[in-house]
PDB file of N, CA and C in Angstrom:
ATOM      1  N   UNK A   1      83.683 116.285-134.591  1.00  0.00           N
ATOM      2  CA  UNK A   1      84.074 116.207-133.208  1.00  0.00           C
ATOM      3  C   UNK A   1      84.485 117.614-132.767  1.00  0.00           C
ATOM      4  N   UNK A   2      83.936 117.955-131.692  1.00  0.00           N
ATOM      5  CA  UNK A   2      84.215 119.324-131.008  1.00  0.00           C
ATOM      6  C   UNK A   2      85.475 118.724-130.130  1.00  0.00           C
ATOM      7  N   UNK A   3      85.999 120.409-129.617  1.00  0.00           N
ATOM      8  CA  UNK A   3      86.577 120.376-128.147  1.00  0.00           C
ATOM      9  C   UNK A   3      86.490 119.576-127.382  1.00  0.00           C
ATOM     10  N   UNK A   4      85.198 119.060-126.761  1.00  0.00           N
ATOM     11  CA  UNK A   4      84.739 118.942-125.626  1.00  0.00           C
ATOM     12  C   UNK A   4      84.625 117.361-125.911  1.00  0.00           C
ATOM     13  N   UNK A   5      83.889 117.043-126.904  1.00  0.00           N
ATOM     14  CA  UNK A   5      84.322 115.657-127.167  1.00  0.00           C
ATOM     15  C   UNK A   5      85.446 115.335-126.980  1.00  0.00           C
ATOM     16  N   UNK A   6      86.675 115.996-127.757  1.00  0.00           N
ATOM     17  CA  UNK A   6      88.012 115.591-127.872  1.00  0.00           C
ATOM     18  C   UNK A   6      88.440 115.082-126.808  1.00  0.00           C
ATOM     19  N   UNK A   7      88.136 116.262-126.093  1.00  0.00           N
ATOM     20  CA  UNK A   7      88.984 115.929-124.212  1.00  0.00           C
ATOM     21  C   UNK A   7      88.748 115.238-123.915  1.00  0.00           C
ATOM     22  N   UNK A   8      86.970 114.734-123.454  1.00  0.00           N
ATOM     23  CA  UNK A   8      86.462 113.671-122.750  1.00  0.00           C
ATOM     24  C   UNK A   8      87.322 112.190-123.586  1.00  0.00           C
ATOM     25  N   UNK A   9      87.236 112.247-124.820  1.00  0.00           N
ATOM     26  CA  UNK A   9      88.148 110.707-124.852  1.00  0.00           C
ATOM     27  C   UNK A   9      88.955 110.717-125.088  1.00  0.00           C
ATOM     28  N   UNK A  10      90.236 111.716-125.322  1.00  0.00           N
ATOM     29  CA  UNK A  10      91.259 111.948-124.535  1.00  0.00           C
ATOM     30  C   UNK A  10      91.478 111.393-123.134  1.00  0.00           C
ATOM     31  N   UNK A  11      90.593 111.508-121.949  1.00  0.00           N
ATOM     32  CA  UNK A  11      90.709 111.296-120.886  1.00  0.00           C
ATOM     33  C   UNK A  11      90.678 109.585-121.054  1.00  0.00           C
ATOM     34  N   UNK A  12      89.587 109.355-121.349  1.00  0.00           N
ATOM     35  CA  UNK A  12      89.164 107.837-121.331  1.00  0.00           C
ATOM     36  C   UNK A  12      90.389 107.190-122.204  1.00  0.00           C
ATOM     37  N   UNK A  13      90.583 107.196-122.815  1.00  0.00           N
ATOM     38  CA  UNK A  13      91.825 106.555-123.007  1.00  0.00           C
ATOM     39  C   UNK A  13      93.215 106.042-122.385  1.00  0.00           C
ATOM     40  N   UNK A  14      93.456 108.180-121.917  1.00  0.00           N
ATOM     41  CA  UNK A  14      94.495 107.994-120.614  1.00  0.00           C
ATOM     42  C   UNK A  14      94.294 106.982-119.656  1.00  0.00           C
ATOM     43  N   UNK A  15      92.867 107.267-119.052  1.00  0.00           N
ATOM     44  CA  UNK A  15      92.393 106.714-117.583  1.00  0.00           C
ATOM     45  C   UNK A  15      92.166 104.739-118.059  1.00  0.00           C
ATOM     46  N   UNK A  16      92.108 104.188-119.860  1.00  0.00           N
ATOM     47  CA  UNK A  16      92.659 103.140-119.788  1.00  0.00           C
ATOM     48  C   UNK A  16      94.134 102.512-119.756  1.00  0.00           C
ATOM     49  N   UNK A  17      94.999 103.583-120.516  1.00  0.00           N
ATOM     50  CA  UNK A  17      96.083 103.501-120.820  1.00  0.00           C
ATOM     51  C   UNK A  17      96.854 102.922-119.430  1.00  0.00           C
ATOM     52  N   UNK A  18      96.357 103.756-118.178  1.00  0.00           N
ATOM     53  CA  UNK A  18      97.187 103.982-116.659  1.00  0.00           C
ATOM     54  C   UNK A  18      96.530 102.152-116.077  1.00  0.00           C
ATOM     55  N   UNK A  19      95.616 102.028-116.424  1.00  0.00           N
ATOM     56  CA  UNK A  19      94.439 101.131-115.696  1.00  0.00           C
ATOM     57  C   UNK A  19      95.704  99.366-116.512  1.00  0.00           C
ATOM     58  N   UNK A  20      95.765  99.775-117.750  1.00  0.00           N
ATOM     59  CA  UNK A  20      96.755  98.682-118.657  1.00  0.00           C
ATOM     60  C   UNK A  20      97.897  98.393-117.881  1.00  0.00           C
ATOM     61  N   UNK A  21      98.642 100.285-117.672  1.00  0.00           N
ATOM     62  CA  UNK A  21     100.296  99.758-117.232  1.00  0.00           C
ATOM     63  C   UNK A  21      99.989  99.150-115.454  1.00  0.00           C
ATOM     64  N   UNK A  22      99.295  99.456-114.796  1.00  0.00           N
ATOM     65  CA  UNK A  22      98.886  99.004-113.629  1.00  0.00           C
ATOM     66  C   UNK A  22      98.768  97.560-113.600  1.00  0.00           C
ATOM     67  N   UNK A  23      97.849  96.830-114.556  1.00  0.00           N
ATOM     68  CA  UNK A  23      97.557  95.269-114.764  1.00  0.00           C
ATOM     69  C   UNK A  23      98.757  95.130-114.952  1.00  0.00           C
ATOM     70  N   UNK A  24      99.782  95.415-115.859  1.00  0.00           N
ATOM     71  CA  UNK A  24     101.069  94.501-116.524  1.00  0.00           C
ATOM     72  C   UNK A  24     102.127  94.784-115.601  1.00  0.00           C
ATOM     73  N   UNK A  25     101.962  95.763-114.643  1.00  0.00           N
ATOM     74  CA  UNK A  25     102.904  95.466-113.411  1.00  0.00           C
ATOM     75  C   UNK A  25     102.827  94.686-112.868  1.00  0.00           C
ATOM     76  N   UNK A  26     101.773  94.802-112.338  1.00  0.00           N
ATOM     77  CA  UNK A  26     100.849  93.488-110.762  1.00  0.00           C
ATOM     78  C   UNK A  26     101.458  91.865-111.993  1.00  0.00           C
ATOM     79  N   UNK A  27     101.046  91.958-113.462  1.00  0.00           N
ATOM     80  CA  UNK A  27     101.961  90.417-113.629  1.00  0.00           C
ATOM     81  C   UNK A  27     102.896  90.603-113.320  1.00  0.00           C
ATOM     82  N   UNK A  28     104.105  91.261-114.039  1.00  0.00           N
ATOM     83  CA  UNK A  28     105.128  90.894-113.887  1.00  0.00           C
ATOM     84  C   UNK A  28     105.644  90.805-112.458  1.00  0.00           C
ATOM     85  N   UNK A  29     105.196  91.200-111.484  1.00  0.00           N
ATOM     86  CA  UNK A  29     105.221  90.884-110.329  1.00  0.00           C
ATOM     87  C   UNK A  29     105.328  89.380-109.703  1.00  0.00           C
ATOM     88  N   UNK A  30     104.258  89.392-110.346  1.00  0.00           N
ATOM     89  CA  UNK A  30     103.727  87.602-110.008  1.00  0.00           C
ATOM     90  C   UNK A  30     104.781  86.646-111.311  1.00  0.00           C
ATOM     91  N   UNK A  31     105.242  87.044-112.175  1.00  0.00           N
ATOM     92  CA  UNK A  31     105.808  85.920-113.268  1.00  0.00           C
ATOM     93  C   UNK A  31     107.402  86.289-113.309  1.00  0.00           C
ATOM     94  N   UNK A  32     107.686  87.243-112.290  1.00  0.00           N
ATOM     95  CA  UNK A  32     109.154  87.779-112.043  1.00  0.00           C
ATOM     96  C   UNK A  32     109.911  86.589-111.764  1.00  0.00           C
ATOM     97  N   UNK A  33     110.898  85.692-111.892  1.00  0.00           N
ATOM     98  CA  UNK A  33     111.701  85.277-111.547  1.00  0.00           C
ATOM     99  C   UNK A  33     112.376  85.158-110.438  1.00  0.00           C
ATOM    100  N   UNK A  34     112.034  83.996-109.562  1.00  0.00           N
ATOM    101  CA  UNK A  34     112.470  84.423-108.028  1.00  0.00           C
ATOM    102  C   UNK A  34     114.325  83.744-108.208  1.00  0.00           C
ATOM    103  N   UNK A  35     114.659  83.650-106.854  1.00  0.00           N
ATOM    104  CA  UNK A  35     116.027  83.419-106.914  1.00  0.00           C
ATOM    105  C   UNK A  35     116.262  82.048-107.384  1.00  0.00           C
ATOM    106  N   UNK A  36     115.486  80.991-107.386  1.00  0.00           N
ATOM    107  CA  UNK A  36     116.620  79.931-107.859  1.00  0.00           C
ATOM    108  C   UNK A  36     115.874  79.906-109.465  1.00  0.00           C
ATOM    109  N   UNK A  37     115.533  80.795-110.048  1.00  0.00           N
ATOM    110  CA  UNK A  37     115.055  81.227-111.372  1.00  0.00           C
ATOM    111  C   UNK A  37     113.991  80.557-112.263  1.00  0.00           C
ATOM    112  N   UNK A  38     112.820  79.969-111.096  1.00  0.00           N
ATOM    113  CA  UNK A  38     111.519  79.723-111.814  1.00  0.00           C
ATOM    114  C   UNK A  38     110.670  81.059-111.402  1.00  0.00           C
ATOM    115  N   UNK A  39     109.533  80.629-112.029  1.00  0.00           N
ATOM    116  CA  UNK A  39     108.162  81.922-112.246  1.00  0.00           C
ATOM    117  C   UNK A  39     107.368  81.511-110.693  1.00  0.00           C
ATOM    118  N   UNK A  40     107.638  82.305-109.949  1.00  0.00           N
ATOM    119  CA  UNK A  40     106.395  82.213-108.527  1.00  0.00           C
ATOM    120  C   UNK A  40     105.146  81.780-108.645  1.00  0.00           C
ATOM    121  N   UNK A  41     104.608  82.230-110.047  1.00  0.00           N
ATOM    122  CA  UNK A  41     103.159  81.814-109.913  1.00  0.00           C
ATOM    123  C   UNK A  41     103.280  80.484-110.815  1.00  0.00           C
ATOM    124  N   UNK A  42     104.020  80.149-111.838  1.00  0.00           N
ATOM    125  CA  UNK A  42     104.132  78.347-111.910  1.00  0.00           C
ATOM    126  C   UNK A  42     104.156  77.900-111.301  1.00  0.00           C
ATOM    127  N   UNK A  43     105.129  78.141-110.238  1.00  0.00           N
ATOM    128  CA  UNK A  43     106.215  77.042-109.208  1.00  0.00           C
ATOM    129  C   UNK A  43     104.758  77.228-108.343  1.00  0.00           C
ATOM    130  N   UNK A  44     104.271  77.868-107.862  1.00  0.00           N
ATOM    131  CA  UNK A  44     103.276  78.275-106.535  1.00  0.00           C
ATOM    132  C   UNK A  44     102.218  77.119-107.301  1.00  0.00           C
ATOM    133  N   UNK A  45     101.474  76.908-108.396  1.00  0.00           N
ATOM    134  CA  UNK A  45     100.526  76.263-108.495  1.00  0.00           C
ATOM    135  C   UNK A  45     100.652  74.868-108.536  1.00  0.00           C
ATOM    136  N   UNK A  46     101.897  74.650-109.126  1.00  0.00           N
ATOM    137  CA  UNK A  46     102.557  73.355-109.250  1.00  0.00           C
ATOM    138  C   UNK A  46     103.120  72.878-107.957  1.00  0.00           C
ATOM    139  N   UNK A  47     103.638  73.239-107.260  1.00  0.00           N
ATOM    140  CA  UNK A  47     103.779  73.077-106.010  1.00  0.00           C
ATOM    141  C   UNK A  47     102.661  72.485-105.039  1.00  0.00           C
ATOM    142  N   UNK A  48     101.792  73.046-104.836  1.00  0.00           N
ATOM    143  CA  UNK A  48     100.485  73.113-104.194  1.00  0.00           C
ATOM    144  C   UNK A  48     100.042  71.934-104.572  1.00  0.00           C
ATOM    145  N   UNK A  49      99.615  71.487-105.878  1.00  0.00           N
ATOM    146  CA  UNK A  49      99.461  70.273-106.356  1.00  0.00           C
ATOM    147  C   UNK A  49      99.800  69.308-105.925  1.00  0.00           C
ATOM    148  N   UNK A  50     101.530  69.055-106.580  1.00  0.00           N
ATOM    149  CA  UNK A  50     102.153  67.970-105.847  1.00  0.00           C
ATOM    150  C   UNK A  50     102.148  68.066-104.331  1.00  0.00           C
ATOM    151  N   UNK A  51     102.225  68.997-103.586  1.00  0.00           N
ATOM    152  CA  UNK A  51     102.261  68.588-102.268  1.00  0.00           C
ATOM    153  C   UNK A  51     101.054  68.039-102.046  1.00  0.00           C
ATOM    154  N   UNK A  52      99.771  67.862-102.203  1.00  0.00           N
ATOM    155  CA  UNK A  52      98.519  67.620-102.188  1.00  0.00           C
ATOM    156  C   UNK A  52      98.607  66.079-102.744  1.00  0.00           C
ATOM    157  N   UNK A  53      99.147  66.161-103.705  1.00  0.00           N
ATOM    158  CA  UNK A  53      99.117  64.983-104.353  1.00  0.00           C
ATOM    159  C   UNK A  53     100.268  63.728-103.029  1.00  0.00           C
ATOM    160  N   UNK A  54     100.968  64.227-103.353  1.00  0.00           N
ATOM    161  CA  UNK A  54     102.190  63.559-102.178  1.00  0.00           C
ATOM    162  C   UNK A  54     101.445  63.251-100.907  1.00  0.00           C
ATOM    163  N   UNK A  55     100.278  63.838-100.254  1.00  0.00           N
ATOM    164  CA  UNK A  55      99.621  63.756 -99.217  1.00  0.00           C
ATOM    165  C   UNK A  55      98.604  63.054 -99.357  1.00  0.00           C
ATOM    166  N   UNK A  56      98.008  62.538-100.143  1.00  0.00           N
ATOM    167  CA  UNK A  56      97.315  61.947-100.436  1.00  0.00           C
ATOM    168  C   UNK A  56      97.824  60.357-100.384  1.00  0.00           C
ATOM    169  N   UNK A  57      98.948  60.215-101.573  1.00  0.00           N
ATOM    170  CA  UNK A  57     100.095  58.675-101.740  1.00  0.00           C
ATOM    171  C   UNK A  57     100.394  58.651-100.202  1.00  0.00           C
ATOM    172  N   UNK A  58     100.610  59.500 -99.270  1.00  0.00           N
ATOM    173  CA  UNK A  58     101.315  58.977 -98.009  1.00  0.00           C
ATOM    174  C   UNK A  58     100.001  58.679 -97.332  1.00  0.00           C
ATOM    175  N   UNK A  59      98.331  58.962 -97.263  1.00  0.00           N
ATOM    176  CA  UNK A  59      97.423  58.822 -96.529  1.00  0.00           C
ATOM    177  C   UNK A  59      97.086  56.986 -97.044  1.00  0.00           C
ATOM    178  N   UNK A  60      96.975  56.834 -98.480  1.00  0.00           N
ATOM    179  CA  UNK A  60      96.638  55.630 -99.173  1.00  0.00           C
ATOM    180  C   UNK A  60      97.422  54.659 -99.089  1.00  0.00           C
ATOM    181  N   UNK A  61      97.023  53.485 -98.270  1.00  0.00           N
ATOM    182  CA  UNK A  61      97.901  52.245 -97.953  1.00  0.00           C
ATOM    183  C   UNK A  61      97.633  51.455 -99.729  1.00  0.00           C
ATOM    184  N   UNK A  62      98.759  50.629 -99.927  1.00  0.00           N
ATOM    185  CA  UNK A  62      98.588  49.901-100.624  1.00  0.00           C
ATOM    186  C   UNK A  62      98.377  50.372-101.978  1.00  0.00           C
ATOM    187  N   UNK A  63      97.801  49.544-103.056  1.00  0.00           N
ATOM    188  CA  UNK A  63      97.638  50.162-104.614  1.00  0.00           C
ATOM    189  C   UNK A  63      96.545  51.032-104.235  1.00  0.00           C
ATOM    190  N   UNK A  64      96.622  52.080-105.155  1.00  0.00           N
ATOM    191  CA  UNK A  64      96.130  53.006-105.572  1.00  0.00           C
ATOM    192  C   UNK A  64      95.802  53.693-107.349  1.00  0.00           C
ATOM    193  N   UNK A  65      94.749  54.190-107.322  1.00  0.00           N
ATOM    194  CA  UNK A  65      94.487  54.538-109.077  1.00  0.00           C
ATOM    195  C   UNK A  65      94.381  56.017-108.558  1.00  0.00           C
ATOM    196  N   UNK A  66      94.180  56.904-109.977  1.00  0.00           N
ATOM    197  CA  UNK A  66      93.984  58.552-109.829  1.00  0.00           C
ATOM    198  C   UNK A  66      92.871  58.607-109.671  1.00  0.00           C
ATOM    199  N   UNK A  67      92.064  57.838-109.775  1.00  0.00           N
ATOM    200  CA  UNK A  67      90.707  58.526-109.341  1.00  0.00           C
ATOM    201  C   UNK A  67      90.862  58.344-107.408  1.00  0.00           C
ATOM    202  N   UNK A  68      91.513  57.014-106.504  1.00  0.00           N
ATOM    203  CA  UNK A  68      91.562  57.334-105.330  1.00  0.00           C
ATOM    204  C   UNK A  68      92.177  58.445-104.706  1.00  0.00           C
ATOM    205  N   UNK A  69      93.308  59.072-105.702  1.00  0.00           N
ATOM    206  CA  UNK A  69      93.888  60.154-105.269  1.00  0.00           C
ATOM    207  C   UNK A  69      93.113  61.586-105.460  1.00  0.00           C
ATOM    208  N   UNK A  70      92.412  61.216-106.600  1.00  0.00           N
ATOM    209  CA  UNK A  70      91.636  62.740-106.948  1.00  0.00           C
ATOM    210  C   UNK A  70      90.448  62.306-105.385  1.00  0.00           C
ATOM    211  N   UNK A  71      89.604  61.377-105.299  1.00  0.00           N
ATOM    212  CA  UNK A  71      88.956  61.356-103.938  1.00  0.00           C
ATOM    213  C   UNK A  71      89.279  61.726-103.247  1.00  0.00           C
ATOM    214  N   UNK A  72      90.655  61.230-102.222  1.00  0.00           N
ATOM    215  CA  UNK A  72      91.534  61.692-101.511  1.00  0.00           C
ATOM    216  C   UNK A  72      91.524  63.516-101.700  1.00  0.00           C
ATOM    217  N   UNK A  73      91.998  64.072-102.358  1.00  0.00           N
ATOM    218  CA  UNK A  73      92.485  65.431-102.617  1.00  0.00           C
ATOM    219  C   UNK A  73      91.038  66.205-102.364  1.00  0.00           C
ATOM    220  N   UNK A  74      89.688  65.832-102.979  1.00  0.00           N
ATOM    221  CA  UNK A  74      88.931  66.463-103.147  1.00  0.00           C
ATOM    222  C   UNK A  74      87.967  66.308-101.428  1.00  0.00           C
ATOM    223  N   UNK A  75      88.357  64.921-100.735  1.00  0.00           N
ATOM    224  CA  UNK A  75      87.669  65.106 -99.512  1.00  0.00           C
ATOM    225  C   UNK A  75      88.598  65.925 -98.259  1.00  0.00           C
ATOM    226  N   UNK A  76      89.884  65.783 -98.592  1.00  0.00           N
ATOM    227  CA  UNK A  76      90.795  66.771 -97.936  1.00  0.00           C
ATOM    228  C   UNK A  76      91.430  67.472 -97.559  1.00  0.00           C
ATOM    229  N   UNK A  77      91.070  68.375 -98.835  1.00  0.00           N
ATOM    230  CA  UNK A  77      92.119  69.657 -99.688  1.00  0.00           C
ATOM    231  C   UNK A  77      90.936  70.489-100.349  1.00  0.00           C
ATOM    232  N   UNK A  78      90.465  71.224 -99.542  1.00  0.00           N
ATOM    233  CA  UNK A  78      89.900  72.209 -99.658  1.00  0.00           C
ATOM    234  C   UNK A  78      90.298  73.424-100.623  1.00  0.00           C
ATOM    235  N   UNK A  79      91.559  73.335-100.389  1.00  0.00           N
ATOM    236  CA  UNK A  79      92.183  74.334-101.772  1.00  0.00           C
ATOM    237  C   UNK A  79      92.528  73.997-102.776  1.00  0.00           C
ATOM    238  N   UNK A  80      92.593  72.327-103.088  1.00  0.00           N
ATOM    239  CA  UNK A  80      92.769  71.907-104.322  1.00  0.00           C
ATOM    240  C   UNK A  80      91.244  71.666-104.970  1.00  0.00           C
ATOM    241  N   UNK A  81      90.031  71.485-104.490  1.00  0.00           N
ATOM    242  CA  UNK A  81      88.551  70.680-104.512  1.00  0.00           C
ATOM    243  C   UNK A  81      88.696  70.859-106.109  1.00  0.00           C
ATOM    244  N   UNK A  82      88.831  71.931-107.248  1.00  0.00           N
ATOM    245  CA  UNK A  82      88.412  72.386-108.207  1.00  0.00           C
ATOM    246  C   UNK A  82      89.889  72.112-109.210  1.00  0.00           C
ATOM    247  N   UNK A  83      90.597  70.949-108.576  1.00  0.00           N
ATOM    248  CA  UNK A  83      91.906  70.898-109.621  1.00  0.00           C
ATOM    249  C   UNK A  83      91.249  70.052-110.677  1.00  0.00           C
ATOM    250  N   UNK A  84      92.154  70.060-112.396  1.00  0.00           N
ATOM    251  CA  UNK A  84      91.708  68.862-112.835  1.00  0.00           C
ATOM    252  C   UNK A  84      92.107  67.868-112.725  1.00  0.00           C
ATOM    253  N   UNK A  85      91.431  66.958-113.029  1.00  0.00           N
ATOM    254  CA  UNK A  85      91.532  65.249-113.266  1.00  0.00           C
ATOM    255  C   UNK A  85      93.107  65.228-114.165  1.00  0.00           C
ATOM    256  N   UNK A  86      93.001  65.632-114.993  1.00  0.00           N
ATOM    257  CA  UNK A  86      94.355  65.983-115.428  1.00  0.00           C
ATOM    258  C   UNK A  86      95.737  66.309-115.049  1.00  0.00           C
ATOM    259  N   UNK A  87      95.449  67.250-114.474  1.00  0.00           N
ATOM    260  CA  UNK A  87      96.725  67.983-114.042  1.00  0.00           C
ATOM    261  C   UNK A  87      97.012  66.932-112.387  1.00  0.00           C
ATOM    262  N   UNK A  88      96.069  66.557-111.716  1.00  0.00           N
ATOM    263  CA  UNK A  88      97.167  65.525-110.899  1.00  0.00           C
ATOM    264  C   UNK A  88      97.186  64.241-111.453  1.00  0.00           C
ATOM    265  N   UNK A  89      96.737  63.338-112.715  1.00  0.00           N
ATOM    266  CA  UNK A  89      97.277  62.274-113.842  1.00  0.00           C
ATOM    267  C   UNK A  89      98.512  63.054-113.908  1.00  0.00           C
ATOM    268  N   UNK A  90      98.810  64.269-114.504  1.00  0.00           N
ATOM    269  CA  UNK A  90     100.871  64.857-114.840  1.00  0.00           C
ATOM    270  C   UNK A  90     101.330  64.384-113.497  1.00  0.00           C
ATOM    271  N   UNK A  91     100.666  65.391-112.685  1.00  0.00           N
ATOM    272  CA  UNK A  91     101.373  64.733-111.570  1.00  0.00           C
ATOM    273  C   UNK A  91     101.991  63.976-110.987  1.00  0.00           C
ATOM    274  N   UNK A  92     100.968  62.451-111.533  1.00  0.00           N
ATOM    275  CA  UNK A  92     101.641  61.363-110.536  1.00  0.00           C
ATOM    276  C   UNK A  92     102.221  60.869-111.904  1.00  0.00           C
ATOM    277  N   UNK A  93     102.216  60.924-113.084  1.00  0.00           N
ATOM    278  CA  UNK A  93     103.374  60.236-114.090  1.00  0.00           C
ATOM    279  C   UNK A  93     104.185  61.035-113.627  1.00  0.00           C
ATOM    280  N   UNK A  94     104.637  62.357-113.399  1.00  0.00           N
ATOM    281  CA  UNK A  94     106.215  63.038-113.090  1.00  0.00           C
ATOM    282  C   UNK A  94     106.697  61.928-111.553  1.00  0.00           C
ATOM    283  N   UNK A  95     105.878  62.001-110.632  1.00  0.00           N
ATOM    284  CA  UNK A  95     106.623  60.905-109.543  1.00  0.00           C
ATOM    285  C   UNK A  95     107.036  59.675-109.743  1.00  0.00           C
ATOM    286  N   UNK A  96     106.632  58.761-110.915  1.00  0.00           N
ATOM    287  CA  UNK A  96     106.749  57.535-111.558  1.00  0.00           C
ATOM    288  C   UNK A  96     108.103  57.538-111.104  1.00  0.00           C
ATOM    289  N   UNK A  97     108.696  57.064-111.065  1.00  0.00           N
ATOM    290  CA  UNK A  97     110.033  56.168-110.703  1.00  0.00           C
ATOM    291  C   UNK A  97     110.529  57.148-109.447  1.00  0.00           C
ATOM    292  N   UNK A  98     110.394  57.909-108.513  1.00  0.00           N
ATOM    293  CA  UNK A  98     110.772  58.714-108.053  1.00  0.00           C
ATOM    294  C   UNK A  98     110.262  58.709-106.235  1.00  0.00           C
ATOM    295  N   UNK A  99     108.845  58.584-106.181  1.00  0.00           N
ATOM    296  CA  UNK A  99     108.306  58.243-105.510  1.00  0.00           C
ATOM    297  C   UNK A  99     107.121  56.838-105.276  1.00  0.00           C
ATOM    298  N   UNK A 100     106.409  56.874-106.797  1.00  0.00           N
ATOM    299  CA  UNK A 100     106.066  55.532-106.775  1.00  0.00           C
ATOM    300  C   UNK A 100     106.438  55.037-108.027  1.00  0.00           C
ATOM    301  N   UNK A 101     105.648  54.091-107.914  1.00  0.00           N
ATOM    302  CA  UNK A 101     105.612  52.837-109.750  1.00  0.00           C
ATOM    303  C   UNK A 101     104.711  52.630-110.344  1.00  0.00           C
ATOM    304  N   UNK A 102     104.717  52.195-111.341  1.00  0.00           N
ATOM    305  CA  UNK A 102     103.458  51.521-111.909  1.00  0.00           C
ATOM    306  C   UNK A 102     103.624  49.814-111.859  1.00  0.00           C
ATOM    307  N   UNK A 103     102.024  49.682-110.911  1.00  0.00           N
ATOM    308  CA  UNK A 103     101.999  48.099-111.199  1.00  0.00           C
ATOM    309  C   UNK A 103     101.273  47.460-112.027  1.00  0.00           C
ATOM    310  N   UNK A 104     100.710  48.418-112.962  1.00  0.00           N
ATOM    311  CA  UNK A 104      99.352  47.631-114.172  1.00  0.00           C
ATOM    312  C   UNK A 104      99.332  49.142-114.772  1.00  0.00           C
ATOM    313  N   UNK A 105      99.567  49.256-115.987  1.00  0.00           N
ATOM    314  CA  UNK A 105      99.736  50.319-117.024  1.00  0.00           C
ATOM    315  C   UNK A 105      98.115  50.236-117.044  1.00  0.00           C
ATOM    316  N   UNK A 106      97.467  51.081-116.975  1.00  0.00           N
ATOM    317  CA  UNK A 106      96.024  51.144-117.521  1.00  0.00           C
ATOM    318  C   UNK A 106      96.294  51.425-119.601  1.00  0.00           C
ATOM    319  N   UNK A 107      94.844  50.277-119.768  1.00  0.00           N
ATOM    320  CA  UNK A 107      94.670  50.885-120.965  1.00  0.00           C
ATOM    321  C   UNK A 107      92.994  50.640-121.241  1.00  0.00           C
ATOM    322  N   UNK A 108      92.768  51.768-122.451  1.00  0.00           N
ATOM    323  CA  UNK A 108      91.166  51.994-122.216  1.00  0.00           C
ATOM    324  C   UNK A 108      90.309  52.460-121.046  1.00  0.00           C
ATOM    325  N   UNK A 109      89.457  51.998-120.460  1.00  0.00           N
ATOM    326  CA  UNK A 109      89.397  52.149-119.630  1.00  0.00           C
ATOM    327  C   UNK A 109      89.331  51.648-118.438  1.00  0.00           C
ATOM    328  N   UNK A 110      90.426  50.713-118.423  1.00  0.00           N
ATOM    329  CA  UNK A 110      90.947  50.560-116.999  1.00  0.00           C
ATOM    330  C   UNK A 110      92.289  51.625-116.588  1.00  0.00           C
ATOM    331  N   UNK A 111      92.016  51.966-115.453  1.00  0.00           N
ATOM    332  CA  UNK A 111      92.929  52.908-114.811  1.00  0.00           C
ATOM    333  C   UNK A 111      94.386  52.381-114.332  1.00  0.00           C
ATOM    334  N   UNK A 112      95.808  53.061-114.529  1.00  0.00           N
ATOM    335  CA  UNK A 112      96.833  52.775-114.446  1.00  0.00           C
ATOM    336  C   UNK A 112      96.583  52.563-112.493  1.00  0.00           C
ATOM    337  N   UNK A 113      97.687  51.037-112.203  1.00  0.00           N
ATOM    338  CA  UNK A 113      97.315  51.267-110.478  1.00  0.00           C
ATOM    339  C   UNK A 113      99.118  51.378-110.004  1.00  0.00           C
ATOM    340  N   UNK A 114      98.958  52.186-109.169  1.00  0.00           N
ATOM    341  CA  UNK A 114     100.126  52.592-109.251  1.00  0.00           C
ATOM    342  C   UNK A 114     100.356  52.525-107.366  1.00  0.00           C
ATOM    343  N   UNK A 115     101.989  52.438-106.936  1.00  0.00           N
ATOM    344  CA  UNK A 115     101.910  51.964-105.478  1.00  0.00           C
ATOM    345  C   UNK A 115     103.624  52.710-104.776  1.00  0.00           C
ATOM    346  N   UNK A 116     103.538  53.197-104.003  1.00  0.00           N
ATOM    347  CA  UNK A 116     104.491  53.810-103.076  1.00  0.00           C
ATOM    348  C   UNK A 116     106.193  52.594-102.860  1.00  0.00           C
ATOM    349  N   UNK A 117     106.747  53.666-103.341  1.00  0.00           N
ATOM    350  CA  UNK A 117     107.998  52.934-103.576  1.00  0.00           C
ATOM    351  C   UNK A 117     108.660  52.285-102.701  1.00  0.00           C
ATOM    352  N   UNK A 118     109.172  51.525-102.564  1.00  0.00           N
ATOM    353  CA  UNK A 118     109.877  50.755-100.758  1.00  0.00           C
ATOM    354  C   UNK A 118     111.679  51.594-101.114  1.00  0.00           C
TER     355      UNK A 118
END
């Protein structure tokens, strides 16, 4: 290795090194701890969800399963269209006693039907 080599990846290194501490700012930015001391970008995705999800239980009269809610979400939530099937199932088990109930536990494959609390 000459000089001239040396420098040139010398440079390239630097010019990744700066490009690294740049990325791990912009996170910690986003995973900083806001004031009542969750992560902005958890709380922000999780949030979004349930409110979506919550909008959906208040559009749907009567029993309801997750697949009417994933329908629901995906014909009227343009910013949720690409959530998973999954993550609003957490969803509506975290509202279980809270906002709604369960009136028939699904098992196999029948789907849990679940209904807005009085």
């Amino acid at each position: 290795m000459n000089e001239r080599e040396y420098r040139k990846l010398s440079a390239q290194i630097e010019q990744r090194y700066r490009e690294d501490i740049a990325a791990l700012d912009r996170i910690w930015q986003l995973a900083k701890p806001s004031a009542n001391g969750t992560s902005r970008a958890v709380k922000g995705t999780r949030g979004v969800v349930q409110d979506g999800v919550r909008a959906a239980i208040g559009e749907i009269n009567g029993k309801f399963t997750l697949r009417d809610v994933e329908h629901w979400i995906r014909a009227n939530k343009p910013d949720l269209h690409d959530t998973a099937r999954t993550t609003i199932s957490g969803t509506l088990k975290r509202l279980v006693g809270k906002e709604i109930e369960v009136l028939e536990a699904g098992k196999g494959k029948r789907a849990t039907v679940y209904q807005k609390r009085s």
